[in-house]
Each structure stands twice: as structure tokens, then as C-alpha cells.
C-alpha atoms as a PDB file:
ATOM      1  CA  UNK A   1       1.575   0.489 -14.054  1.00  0.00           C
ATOM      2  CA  UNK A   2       0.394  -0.571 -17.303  1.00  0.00           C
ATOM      3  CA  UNK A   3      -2.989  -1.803 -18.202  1.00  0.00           C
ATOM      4  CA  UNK A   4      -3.134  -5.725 -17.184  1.00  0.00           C
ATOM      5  CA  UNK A   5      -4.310  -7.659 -20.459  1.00  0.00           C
ATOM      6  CA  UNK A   6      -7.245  -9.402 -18.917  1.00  0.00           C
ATOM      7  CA  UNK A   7      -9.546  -7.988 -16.804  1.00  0.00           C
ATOM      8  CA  UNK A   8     -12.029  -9.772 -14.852  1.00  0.00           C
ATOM      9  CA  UNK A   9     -14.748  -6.580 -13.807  1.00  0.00           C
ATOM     10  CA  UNK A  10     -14.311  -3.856 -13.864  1.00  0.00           C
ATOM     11  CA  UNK A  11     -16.345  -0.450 -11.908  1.00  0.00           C
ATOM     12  CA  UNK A  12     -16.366   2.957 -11.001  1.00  0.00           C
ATOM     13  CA  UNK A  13     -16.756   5.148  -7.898  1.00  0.00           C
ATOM     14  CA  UNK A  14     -17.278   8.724  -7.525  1.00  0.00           C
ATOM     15  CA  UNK A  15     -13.803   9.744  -7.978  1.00  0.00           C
ATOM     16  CA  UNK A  16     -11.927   6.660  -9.091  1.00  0.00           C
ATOM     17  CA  UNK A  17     -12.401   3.764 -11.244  1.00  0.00           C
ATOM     18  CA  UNK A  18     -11.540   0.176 -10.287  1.00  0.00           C
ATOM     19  CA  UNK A  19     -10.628  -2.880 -12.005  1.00  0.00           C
ATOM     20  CA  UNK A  20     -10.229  -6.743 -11.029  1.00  0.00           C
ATOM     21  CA  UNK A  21      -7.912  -8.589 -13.126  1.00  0.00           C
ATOM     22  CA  UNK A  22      -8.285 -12.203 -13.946  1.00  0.00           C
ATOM     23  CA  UNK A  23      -5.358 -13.103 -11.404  1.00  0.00           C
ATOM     24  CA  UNK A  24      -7.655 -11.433  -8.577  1.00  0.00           C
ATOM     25  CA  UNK A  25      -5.273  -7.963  -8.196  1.00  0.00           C
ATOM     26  CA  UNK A  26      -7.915  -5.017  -7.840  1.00  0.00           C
ATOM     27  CA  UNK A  27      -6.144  -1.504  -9.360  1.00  0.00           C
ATOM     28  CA  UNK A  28      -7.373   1.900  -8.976  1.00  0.00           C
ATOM     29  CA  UNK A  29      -7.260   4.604 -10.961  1.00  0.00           C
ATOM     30  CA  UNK A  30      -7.366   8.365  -9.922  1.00  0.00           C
ATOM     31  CA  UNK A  31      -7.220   9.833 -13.700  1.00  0.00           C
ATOM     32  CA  UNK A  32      -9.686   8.171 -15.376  1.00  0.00           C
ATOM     33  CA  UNK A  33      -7.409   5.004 -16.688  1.00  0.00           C
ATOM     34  CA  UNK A  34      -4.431   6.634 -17.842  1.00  0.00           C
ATOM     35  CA  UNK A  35      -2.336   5.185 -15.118  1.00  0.00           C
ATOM     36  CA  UNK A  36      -3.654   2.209 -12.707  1.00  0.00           C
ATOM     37  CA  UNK A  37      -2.305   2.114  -8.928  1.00  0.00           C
ATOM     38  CA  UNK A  38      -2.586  -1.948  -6.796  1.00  0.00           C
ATOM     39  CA  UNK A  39      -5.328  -1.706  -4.593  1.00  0.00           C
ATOM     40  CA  UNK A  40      -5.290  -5.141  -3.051  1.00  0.00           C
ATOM     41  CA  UNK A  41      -5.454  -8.642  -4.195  1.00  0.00           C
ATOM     42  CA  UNK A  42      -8.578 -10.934  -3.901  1.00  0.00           C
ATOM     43  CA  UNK A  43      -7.297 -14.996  -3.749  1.00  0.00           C
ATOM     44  CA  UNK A  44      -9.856 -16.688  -6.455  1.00  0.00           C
ATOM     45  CA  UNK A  45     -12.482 -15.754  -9.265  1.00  0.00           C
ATOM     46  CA  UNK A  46     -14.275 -12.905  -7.918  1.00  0.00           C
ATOM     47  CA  UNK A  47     -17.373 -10.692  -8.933  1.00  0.00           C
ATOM     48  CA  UNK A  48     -16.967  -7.084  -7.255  1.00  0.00           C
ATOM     49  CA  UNK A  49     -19.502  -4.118  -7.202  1.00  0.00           C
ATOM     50  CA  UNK A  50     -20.454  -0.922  -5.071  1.00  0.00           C
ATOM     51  CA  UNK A  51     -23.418  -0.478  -3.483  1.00  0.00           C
ATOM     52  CA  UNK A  52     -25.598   2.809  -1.972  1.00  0.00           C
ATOM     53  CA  UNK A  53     -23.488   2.655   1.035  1.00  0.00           C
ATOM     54  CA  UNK A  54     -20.167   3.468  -0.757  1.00  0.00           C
ATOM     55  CA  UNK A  55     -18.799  -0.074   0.201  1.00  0.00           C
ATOM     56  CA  UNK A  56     -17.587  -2.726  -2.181  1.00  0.00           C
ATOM     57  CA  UNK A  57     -18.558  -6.045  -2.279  1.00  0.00           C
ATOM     58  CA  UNK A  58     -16.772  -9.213  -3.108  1.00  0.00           C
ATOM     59  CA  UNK A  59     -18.316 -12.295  -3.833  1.00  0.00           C
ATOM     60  CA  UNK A  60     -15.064 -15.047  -4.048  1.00  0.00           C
ATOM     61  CA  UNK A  61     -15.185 -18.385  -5.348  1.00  0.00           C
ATOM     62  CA  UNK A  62     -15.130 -20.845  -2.540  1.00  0.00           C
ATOM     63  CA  UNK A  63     -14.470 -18.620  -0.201  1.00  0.00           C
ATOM     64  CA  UNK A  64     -17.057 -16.665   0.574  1.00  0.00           C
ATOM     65  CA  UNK A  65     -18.824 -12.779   0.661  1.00  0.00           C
ATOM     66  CA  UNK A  66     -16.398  -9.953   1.763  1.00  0.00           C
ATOM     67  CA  UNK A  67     -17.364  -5.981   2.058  1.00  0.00           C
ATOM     68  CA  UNK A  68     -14.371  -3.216   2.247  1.00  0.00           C
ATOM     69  CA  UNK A  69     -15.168   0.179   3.324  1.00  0.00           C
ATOM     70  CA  UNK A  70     -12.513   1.839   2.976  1.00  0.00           C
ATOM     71  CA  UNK A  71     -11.739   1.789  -1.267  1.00  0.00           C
ATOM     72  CA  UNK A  72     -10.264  -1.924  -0.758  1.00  0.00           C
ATOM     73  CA  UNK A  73      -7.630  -1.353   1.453  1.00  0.00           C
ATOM     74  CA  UNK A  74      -8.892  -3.760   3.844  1.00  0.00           C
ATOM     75  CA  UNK A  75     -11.657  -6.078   3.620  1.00  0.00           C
ATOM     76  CA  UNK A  76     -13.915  -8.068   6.067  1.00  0.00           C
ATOM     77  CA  UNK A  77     -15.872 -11.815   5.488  1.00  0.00           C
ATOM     78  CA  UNK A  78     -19.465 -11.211   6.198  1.00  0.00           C
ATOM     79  CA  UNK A  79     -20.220 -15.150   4.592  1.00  0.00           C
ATOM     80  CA  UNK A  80     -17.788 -18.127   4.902  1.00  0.00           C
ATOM     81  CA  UNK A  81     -18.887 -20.534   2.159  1.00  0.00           C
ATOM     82  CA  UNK A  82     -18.195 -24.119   3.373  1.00  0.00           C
END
């Protein structure tokens, strides 16, 4: 998959480095950005980051605070904004 042309964040973990496109698809990629993998897809402007714990963290737009432990496969509300 090609580089998407507008990138919203983007981060790094130990072994991979992550990017959150303006559309709200998060890629992954294993090789340091030559090629970029989909890694899930976050509905509305978000800000991601990892913490100490090895999770990431979403923070969505009207919808709330959401942690995945598990490189963004799956992720989990810990805040409903209302």
C-alpha cells in the first residue's frame, strides 16, 4: 500500500511505526515506512499516542477515549463523551 497523502499523526513503537491518516485509517509499518499494512480504522478526527504500558490511546472527536492493547487490532472505550 502506498503512502496515503495526508496524514493526521503519526508514531512509533518498538518494532513498528504507525500512522493515522486524515480519513481515520491507522497503517502499520514493519520496515521502517517502505511499505504500510491497514491496521484498523478510527470513525472521526483522532489524536493517537503510546504510553509506558505499551498500549495506544485514542482520543476521538465526539466520541470519546479508547485504549488498544494489542497494536490496534481491537480497541476498547474507557470514556464515552456525551
Amino acid at each position: 500500500m502506498p503512502c496515503p497523502p495526508r496524514w493526521g499523526s503519526a508514531w512509533e513503537t518498538a518494532d513498528r511505526l504507525w500512522g493515522l491518516t486524515s480519513t481515520g485509517d491507522i497503517l502499520r509499518s514493519a520496515d521502517g515506512g517502505t511499505s504500510w499494512n491497514p491496521a484498523g480504522k478510527l470513525a472521526g478526527q483522532a489524536i493517537v499516542f503510546t504510553a509506558n504500558d505499551g498500549a495506544m490511546y485514542a482520543s476521538i472527536h465526539e466520541r470519546g477515549i479508547f485504549r488498544s492493547t494489542d497494536n490496534g487490532t481491537t480497541w476498547t472505550q474507557l470514556y464515552a463523551q456525551t
